[in-house]
Protein backbone atom coordinates (compact mmCIF):
# COMPACT_ATOMS: atom_id res chain seq x y z
CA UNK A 1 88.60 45.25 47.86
CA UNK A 2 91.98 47.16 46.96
CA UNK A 3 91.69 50.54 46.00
CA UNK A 4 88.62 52.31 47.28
CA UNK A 5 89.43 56.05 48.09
CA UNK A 6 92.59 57.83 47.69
CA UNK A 7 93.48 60.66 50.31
CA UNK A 8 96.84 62.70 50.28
CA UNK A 9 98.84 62.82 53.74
CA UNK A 10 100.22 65.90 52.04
CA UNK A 11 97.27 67.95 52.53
CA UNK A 12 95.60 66.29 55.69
CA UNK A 13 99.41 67.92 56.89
CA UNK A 14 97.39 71.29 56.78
CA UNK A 15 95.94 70.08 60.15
CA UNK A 16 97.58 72.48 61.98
CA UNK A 17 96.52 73.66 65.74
CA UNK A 18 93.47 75.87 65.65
CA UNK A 19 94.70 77.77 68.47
CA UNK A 20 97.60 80.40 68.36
CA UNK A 21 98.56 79.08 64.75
CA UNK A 22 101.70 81.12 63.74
CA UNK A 23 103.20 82.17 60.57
CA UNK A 24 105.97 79.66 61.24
CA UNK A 25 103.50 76.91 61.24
CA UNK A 26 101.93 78.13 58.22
CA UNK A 27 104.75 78.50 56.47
CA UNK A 28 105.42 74.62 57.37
CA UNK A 29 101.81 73.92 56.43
CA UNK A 30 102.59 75.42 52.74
CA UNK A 31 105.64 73.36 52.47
CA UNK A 32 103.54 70.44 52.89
CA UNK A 33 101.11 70.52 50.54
CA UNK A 34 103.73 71.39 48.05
CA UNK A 35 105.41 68.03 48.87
CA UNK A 36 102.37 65.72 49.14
CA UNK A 37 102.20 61.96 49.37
CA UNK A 38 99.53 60.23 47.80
CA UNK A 39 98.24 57.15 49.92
CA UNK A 40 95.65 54.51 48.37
CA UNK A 41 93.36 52.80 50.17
CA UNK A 42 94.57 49.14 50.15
CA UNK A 43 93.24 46.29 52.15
CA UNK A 44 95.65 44.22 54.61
CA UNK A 45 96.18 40.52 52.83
CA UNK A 46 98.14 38.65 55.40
CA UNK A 47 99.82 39.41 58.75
CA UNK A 48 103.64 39.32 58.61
CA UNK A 49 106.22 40.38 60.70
CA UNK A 50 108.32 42.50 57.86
CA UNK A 51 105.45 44.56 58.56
CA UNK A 52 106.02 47.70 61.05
CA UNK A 53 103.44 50.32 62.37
CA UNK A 54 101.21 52.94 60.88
CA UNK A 55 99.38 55.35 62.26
CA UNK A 56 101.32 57.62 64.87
CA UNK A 57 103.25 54.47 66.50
CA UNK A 58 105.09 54.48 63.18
CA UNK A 59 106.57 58.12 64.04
CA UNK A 60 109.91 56.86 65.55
CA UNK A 61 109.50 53.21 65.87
CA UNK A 62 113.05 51.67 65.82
CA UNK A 63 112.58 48.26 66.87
CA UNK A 64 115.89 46.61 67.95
CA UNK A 65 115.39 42.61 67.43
CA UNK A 66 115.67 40.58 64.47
CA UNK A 67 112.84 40.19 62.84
CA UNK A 68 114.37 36.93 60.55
CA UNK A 69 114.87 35.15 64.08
CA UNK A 70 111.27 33.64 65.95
CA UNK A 71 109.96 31.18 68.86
CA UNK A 72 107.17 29.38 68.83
CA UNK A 73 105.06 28.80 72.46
CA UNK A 74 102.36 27.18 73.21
CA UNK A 75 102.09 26.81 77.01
CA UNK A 76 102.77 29.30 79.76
CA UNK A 77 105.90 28.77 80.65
CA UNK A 78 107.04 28.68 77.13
CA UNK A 79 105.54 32.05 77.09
CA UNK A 80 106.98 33.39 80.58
CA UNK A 81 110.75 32.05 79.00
CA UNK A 82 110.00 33.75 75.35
CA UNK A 83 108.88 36.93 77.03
CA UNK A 84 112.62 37.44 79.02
CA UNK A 85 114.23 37.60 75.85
CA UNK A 86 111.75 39.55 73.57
CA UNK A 87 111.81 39.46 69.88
CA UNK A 88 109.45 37.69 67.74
CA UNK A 89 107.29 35.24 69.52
CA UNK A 90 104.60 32.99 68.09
CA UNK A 91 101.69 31.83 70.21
CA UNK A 92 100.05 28.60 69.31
CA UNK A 93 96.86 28.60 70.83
CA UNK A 94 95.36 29.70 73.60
CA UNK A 95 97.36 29.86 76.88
CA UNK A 96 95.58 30.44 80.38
CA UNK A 97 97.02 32.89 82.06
CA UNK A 98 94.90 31.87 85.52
CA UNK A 99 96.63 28.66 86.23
CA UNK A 100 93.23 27.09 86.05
CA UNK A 101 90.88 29.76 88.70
CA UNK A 102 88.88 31.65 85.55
CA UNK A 103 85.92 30.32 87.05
CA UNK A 104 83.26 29.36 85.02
CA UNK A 105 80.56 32.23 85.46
CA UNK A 106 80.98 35.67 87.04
CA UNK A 107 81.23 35.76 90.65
CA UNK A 108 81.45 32.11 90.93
CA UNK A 109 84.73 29.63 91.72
CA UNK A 110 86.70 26.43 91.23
CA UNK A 111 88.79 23.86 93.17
CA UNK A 112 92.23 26.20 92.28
CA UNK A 113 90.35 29.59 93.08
CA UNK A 114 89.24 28.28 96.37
CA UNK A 115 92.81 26.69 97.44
CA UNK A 116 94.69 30.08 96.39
CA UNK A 117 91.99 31.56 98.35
CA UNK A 118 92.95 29.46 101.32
CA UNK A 119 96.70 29.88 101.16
CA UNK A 120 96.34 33.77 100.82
CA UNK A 121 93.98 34.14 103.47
CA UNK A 122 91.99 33.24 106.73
CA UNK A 123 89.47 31.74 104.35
CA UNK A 124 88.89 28.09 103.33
CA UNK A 125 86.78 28.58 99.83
CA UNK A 126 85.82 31.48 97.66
CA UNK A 127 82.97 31.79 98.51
CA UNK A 128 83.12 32.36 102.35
CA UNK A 129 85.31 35.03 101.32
CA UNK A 130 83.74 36.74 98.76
CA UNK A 131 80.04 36.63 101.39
CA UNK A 132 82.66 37.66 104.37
CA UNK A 133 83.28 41.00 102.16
CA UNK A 134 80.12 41.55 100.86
CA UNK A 135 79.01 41.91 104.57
CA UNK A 136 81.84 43.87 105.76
CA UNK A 137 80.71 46.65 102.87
CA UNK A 138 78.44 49.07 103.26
CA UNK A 139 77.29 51.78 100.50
CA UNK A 140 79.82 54.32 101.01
CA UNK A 141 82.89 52.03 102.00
CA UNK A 142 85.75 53.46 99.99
CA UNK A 143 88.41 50.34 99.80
CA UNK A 144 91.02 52.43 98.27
CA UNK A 145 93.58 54.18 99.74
CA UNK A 146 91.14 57.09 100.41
CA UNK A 147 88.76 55.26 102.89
CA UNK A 148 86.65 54.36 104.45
CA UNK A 149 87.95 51.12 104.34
CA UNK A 150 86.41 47.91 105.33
CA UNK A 151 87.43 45.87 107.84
CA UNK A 152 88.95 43.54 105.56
CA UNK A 153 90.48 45.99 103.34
CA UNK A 154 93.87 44.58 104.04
CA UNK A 155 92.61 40.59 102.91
CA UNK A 156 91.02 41.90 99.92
CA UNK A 157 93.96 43.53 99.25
CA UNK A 158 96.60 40.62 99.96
CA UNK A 159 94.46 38.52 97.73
CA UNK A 160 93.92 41.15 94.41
CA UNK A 161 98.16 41.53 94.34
CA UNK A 162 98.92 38.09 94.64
CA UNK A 163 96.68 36.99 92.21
CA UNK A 164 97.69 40.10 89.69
CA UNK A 165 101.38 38.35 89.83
CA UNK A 166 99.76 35.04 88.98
CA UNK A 167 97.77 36.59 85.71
CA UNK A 168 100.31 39.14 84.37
CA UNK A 169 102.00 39.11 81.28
CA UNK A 170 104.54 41.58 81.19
CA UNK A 171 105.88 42.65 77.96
CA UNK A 172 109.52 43.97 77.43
CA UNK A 173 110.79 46.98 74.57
CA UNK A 174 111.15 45.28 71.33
CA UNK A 175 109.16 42.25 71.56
CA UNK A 176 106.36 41.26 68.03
CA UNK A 177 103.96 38.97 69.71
CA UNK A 178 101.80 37.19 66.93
CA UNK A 179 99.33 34.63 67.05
CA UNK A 180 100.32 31.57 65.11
CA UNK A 181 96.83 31.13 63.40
CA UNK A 182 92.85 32.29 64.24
CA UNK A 183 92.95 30.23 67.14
CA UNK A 184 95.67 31.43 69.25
CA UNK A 185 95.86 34.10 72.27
CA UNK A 186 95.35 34.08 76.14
CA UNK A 187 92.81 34.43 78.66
CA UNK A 188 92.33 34.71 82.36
CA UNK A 189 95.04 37.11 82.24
CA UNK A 190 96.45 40.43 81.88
CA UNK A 191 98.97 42.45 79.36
CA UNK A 192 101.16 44.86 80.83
CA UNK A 193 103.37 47.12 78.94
CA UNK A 194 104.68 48.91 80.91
CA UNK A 195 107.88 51.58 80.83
CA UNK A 196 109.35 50.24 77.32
CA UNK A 197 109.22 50.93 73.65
CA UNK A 198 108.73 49.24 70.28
CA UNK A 199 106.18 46.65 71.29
CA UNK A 200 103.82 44.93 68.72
CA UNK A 201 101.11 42.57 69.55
CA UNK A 202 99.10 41.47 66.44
CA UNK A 203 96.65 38.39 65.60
CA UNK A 204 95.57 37.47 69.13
CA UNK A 205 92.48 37.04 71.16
CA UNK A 206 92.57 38.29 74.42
CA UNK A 207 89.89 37.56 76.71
CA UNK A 208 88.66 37.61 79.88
CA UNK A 209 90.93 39.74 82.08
CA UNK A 210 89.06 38.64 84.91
CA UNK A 211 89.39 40.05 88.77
CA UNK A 212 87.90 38.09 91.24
CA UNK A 213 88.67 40.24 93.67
CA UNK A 214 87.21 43.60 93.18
CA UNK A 215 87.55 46.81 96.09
CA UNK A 216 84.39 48.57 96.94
CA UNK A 217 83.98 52.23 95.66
CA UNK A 218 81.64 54.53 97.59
CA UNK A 219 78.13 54.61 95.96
CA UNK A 220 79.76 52.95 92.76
CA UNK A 221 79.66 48.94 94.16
CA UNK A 222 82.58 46.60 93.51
CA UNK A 223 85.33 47.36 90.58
CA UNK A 224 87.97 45.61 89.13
CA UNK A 225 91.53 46.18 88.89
CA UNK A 226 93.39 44.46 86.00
CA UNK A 227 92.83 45.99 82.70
CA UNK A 228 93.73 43.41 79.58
CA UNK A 229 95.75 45.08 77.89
CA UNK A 230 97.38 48.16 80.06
CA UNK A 231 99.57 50.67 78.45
CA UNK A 232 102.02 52.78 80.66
CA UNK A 233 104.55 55.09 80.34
CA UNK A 234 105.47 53.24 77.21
CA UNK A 235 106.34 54.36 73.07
CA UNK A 236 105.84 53.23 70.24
CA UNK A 237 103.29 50.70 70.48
CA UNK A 238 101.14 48.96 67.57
CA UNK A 239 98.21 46.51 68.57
CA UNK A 240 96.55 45.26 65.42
CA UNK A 241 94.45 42.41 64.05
CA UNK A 242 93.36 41.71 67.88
CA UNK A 243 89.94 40.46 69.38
CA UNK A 244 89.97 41.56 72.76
CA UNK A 245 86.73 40.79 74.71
CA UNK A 246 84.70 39.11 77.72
CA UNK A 247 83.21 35.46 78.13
CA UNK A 248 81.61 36.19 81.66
CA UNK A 249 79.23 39.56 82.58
CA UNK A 250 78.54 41.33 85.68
CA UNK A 251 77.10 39.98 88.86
CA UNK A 252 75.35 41.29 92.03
CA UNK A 253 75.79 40.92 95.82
CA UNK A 254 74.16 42.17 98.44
CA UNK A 255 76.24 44.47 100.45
CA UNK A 256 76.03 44.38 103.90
CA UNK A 257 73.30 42.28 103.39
CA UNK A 258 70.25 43.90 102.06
CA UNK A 259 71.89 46.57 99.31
CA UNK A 260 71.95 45.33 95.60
CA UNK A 261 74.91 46.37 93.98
CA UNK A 262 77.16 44.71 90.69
CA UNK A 263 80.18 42.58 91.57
CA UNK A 264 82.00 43.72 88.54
CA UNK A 265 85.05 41.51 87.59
CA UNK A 266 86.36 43.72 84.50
CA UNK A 267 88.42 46.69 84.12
CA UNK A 268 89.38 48.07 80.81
CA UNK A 269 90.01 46.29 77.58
CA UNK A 270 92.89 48.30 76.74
CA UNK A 271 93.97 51.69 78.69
CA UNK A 272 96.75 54.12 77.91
CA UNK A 273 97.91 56.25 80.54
CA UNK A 274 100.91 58.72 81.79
CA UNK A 275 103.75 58.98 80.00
CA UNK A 276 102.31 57.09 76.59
CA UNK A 277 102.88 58.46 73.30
CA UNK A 278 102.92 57.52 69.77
CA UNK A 279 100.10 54.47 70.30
CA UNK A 280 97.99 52.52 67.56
CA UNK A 281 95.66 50.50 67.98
CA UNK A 282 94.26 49.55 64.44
CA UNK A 283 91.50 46.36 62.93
CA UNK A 284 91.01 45.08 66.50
CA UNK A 285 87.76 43.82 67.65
CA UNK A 286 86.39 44.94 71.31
CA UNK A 287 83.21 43.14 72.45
CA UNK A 288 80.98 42.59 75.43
CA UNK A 289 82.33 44.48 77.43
CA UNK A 290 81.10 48.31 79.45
CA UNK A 291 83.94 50.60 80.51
CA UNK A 292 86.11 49.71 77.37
CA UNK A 293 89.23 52.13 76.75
CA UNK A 294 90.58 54.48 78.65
CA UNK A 295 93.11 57.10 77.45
CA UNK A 296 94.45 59.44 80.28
CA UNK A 297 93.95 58.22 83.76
CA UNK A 298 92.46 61.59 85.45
CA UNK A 299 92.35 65.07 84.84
CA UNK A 300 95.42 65.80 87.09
CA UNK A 301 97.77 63.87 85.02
CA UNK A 302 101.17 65.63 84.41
CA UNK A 303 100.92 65.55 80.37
CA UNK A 304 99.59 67.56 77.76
CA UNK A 305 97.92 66.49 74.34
CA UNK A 306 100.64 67.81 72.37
CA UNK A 307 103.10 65.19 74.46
CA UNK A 308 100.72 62.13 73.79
CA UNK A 309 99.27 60.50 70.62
CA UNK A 310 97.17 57.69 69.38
CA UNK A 311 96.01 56.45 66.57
CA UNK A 312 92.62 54.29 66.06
CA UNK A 313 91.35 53.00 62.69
CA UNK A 314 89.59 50.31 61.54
CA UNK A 315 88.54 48.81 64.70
CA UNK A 316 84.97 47.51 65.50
CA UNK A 317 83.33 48.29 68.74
CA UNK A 318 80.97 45.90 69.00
CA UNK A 319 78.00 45.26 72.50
CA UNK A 320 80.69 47.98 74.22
CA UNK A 321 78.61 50.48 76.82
CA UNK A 322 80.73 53.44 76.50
CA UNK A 323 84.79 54.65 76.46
CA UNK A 324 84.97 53.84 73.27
CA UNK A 325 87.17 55.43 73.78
CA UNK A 326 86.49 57.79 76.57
CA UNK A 327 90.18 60.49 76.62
CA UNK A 328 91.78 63.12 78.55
CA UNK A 329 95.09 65.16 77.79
CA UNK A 330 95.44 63.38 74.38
CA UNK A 331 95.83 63.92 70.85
CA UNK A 332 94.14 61.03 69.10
CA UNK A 333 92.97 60.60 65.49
CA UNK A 334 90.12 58.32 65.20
CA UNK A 335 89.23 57.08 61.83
CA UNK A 336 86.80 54.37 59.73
CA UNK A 337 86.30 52.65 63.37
CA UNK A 338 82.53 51.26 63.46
CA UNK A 339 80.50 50.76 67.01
CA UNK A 340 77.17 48.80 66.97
CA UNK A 341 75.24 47.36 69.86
CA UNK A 342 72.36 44.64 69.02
CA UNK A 343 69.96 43.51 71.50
CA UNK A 344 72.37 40.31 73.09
CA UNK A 345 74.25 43.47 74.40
CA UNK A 346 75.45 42.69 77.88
CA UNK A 347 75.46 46.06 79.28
CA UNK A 348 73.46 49.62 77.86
CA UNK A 349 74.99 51.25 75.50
CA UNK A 350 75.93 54.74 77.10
CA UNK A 351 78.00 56.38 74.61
CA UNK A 352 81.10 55.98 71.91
CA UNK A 353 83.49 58.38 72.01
CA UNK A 354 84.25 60.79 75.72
CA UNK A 355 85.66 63.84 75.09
CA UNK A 356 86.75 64.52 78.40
CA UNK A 357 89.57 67.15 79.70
CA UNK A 358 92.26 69.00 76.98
CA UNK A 359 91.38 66.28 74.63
CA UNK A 360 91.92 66.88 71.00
CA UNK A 361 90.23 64.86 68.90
CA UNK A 362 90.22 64.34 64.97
CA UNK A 363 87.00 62.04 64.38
CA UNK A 364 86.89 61.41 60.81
CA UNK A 365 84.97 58.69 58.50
CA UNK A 366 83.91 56.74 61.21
CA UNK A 367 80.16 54.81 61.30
CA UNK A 368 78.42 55.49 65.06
CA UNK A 369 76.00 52.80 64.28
CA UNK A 370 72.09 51.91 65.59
CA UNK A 371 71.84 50.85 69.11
CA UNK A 372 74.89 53.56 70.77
CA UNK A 373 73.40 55.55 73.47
CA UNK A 374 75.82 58.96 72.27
CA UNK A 375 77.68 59.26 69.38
CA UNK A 376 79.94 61.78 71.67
CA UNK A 377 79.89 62.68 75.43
CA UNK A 378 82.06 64.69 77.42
CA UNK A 379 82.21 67.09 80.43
CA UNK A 380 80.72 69.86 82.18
CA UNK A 381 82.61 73.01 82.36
CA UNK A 382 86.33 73.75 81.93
CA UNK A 383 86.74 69.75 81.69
CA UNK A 384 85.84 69.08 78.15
CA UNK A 385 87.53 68.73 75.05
CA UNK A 386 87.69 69.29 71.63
CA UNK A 387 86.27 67.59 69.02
CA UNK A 388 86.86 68.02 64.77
CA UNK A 389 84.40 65.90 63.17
CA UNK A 390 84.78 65.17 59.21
CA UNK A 391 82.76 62.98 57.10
CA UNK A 392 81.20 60.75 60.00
CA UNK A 393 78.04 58.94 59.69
CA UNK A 394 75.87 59.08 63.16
CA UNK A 395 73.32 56.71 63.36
CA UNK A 396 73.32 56.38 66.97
CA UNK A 397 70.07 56.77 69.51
CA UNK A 398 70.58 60.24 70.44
CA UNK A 399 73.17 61.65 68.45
CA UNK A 400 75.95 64.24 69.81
CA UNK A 401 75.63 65.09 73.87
CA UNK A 402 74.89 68.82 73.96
CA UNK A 403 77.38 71.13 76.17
CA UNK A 404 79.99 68.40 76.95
CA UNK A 405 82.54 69.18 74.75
CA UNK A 406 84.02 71.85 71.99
CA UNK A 407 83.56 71.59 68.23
CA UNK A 408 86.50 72.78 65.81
CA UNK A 409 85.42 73.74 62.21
CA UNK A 410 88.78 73.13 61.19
CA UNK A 411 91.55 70.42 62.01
CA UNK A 412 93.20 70.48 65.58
CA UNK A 413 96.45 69.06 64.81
CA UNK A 414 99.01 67.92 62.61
CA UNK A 415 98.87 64.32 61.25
CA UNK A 416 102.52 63.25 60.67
CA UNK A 417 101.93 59.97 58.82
CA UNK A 418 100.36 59.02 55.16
CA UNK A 419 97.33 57.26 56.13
CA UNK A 420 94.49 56.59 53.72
CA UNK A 421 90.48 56.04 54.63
CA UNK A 422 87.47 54.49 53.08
CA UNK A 423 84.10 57.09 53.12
CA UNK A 424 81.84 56.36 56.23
CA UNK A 425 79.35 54.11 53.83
CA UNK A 426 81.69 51.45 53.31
CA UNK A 427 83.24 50.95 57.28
CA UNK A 428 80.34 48.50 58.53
CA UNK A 429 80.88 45.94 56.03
CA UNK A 430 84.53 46.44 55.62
CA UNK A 431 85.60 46.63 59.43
CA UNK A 432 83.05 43.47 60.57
CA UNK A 433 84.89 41.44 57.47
CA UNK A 434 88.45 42.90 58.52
CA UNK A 435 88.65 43.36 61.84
CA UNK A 436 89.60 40.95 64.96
CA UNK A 437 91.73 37.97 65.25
CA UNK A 438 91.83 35.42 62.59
CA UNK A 439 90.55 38.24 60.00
CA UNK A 440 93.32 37.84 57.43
CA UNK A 441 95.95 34.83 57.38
CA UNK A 442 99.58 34.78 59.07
CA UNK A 443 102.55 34.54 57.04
CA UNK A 444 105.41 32.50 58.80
């Protein structure tokens, strides 16, 4: 499949802000279509790192390493020394991150969970932990730095940082992390880029960012903390040609005894918060997994969409149950991704895209497939955002939530990069053969 359907960046540059557009902006707008680039549609044949971003992480990438110069790892501490130095890094095969405590099934533990257990904590095992703060919970026990907090607030605590430091990858500015081949990536563990620039991770599968020790929320049962990939205050950013999912589901507990509630051991798959900008996240595969991407924190974040923007194409949201993504004070272009849920689905399908506070949001060519709750949600009020939808296909249970969010007739922004698409008809088959780890072959 090479050239399917040709779109000019030139006049997609029209998109201009609905809002208070001004005569200097038009006059910009005109100048743009005069000078239009034409972009084919042309499909990805091998992963190589000569290649640099699209989508809005390409505005202003300058990465600073030398791309002719690589490492190769293939345990941990290989990793840990690559990732000091930055540059291009290989990974050959998959590394655990967990020093051997992903336990086998949710909620459950091994011999190295229960000993770090024991040296963290008044606790011998995992398990007379875990059923010591299950009973110390009740319903509206707020473990955060809110309260109520439990009275072991400050083990659970103790326990969730040190084991954080154990799992977490921490990326520095102008490092390419590739996998090696299909079979290469990490799990148990968890990506932070954090505070740094010009970061590319492309070819790997990421799984299992698992938290076995999740805080009690009031009336919302036990969350976790450690997101797999987590974006922050960071520029420039390109994730592509990633699978980036869960092995184990949710559990329950009784809290204090007699009230059913989940032990949930996941955050997000991939969140982008505070001072982001200029993200893409492009032919990566999400799976099995609920509260999936995140892209603004809260509502009381000090940013505005015009000061953050991401880019999504050509992913495939597959089994996800909603955030997919779910945004806030963003500008994000979302386009050819495709979300289906099937009946092995570990958790319902709530909805695909949130349109949540000052989000603008150019939806276009994208396939909201059978089995997703909502094609888009959003908020009540003055929290929602805006939404321009162009040449979508919604297949989805129950279509658009009513009242949640705006609708813009015309474009909300200005897309600064050529990009091309395929029409909505073509994404399922394209994006299921395309998208994820392994997908297309690395060059080295």
């Amino acid at each position: 499949m090479k050239k399917i359907i040709v779109v000019s960046a030139g006049i997609l540059s029209l998109a201009l802000f609905s809002c208070g557009t001004t005569s200097q902006a038009s006059a910009k707008a005109k100048e743009s279509a005069v000078t239009k680039q034409t972009v084919s549609f042309v499909r990805p044949e091998k992963i190589s790192v000569s290649q640099l971003p699209d989508g809005f992480a390409s505005v202003g990438f300058a990465f600073k390493g030398d791309l002719n110069s690589s490492v190769t790892v293939r345990t941990k501490a290989e990793l840990l020394s690559a990732l000091r130095k930055g540059g291009v890094i290989y990974v050959n095969g998959m590394i655990d991150l967990s020093d051997g405590m992903l336990p086998e099934e949710a909620g459950g533990s091994n011999a190295a969970l229960d000993a770090f257990v024991k040296k963290y904590s008044k606790f011998s095992t995992y398990k007379e932990y875990k059923d010591a703060y299950v009973a110390a919970c009740t319903l509206s026990t707020e473990d955060s730095s809110k309260g109520p907090k439990s009275s072991l607030y400050e083990t659970m605590h103790t326990l969730n940082l040190a084991y954080r430091d154990v799992i977490t990858l921490t990326l520095r500015a102008n490092t390419y992390l590739v996998g090696a081949n299909e079979n290469s990536g990490f799990f148990g563990g968890s990506i932070s880029i954090s505070g740094v620039s010009n970061v590319i991770i492309r070819n790997l599968t990421i799984r299992d960012a698992y938290d076995p020790f999740p805080h009690h929320e009031a009336n919302d049962g036990y969350n976790a903390q450690h997101d797999t990939v987590s974006i922050q205050n960071s520029k420039n950013i390109w994730i592509d040609h990633c699978t980036i999912c869960d092995t184990r589901t949710v559990s329950h507990v009784l809290t204090a005894g007699k009230n059913d509630e989940k032990w949930q051991t996941y955050d997000g798959l991939c969140d982008i918060a505070n001072g982001c900008d200029n993200i893409t996240v492009s032919y990566c595969k999400f799976m099995n997994h609920d509260k999936t991407m995140l892209i603004g924190s809260s509502d009381s974040e000090s940013i505005t969409p015009e000061k953050r923007h991401v880019t999504l194409h050509h992913n495939y949201f597959y089994n996800c149950g909603q955030r997919l993504p779910m945004v806030r004070l963003t500008t994000v272009h979302t386009y050819n991704n495709f979300f289906e849920v099937d009946s092995s689905a570990p958790y319902k399908s709530n909805y695909a895209l949130g349109v949540r506070y000052n989000a603008l949001i150019h939806s276009e060519n994208n396939y909201y497939g059978k089995g997703t709750g909502y094609s888009f949600s959003g908020a009540s009020g003055s929290k929602q955002g805006t939404v321009y939808s162009v040449g979508d296909i919604d297949k989805t249970s129950n279509g658009k939530k009513a009242g949640q969010f705006k609708t813009s007739k015309s474009p909300l922004f200005e897309i600064k990069y050529p990009y091309a698409t395929l029409s909505a008809e073509e994404v399922p088959d394209y994006v299921k053969a395309n998208a994820g780890a392994g997908a297309i072959p690395v060059a080295q």
